[in-house]
Protein backbone atom coordinates (compact mmCIF):
# COMPACT_ATOMS: atom_id res chain seq x y z
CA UNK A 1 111.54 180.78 112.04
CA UNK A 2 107.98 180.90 112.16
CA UNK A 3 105.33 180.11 109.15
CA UNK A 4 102.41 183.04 108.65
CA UNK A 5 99.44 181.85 106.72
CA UNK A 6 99.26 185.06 103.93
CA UNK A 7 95.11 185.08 102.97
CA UNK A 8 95.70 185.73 99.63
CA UNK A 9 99.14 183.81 99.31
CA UNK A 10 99.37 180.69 101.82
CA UNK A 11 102.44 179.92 104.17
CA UNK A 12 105.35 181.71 104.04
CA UNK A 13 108.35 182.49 106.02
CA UNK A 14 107.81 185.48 108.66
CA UNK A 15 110.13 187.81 106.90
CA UNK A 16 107.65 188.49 104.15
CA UNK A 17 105.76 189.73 106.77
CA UNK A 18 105.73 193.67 108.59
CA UNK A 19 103.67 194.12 112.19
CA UNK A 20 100.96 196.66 111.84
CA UNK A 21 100.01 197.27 115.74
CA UNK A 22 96.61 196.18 117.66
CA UNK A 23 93.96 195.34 115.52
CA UNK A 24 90.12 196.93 115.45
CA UNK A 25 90.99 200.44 116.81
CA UNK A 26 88.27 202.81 115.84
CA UNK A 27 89.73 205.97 113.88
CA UNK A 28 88.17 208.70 116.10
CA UNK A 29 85.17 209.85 114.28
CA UNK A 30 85.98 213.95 114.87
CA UNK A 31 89.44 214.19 115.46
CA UNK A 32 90.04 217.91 115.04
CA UNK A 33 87.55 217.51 118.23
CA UNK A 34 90.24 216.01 120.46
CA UNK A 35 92.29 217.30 122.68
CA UNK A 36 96.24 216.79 122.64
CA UNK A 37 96.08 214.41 125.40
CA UNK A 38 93.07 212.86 123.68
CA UNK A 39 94.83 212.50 120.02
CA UNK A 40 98.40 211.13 121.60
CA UNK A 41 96.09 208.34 123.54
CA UNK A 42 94.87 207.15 120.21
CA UNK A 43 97.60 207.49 118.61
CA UNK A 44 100.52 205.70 121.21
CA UNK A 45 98.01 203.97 123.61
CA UNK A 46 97.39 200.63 122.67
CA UNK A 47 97.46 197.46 124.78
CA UNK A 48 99.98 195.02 125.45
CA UNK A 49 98.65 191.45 126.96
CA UNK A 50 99.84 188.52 127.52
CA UNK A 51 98.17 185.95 125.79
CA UNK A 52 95.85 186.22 122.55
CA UNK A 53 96.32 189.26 121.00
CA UNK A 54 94.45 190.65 118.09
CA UNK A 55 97.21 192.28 115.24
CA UNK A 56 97.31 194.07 112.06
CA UNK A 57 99.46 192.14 109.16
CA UNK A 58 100.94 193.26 106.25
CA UNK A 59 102.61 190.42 103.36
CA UNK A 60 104.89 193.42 102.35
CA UNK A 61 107.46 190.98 100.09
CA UNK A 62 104.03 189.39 98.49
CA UNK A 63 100.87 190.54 97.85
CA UNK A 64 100.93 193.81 99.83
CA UNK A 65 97.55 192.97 101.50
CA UNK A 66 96.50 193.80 105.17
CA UNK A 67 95.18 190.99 107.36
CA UNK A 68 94.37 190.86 110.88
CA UNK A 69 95.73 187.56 113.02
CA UNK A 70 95.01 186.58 116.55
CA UNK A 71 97.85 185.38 117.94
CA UNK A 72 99.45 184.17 121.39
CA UNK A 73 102.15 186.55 122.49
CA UNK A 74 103.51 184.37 124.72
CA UNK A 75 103.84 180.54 122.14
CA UNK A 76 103.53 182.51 119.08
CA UNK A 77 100.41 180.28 118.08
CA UNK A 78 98.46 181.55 115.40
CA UNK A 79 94.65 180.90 116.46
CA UNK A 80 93.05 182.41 113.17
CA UNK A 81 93.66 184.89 110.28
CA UNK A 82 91.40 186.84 108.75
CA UNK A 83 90.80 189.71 106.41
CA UNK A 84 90.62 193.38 107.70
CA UNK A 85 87.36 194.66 108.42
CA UNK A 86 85.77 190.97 109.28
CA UNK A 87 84.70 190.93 113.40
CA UNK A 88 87.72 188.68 115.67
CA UNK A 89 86.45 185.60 115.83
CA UNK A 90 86.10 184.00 118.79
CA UNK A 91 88.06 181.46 119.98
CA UNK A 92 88.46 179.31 122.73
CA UNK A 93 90.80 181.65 124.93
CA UNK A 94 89.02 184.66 123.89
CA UNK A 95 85.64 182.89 125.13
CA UNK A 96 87.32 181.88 128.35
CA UNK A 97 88.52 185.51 129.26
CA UNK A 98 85.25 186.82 128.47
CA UNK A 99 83.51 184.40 130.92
């Protein structure tokens, strides 16, 4: 069982917890512009690494509040939560694959 720190709420148990998909993916800014191909890319296209991963939290049993959380997909480290809207911050994988 794994521990997610909430924001709002502090550690809790996983269960109290729904995945929301990748984090910072731009809503297209005209979508009645986009083609079909173009509109199922943003919609079902999204990446899938192995390592840190930027995702989109909800605490669904809590305090209902989105958060985004970079974590490993590989040790299922958390390496830092924080609330939607806020840049990723950088950490030191994500400043090693950058380099």
């Amino acid at each position: 069982m794994l521990l997610f720190t909430c924001p709002n709420c502090g550690p809790r148990d996983e269960t109290e917890f729904h995945y929301g998909g990748q984090a910072h993916v731009p809503y297209p800014e005209n979508p009645a512009d986009l083609s079909d191909v173009e509109w199922s890319r943003y919609l079902f296209y999204r990446e899938n690494p192995k390592g840190v991963f930027a995702e989109r939290w909800v605490h669904s049993t809590g305090c209902r509040q989105w958060f985004n959380m970079l974590r490993d997909t590989v040790s299922y480290d958390v390496h830092a939560v924080y609330p939607m809207g806020a840049p990723q911050p950088a950490t030191a994988t994500t400043q090693q694959k950058g380099a």
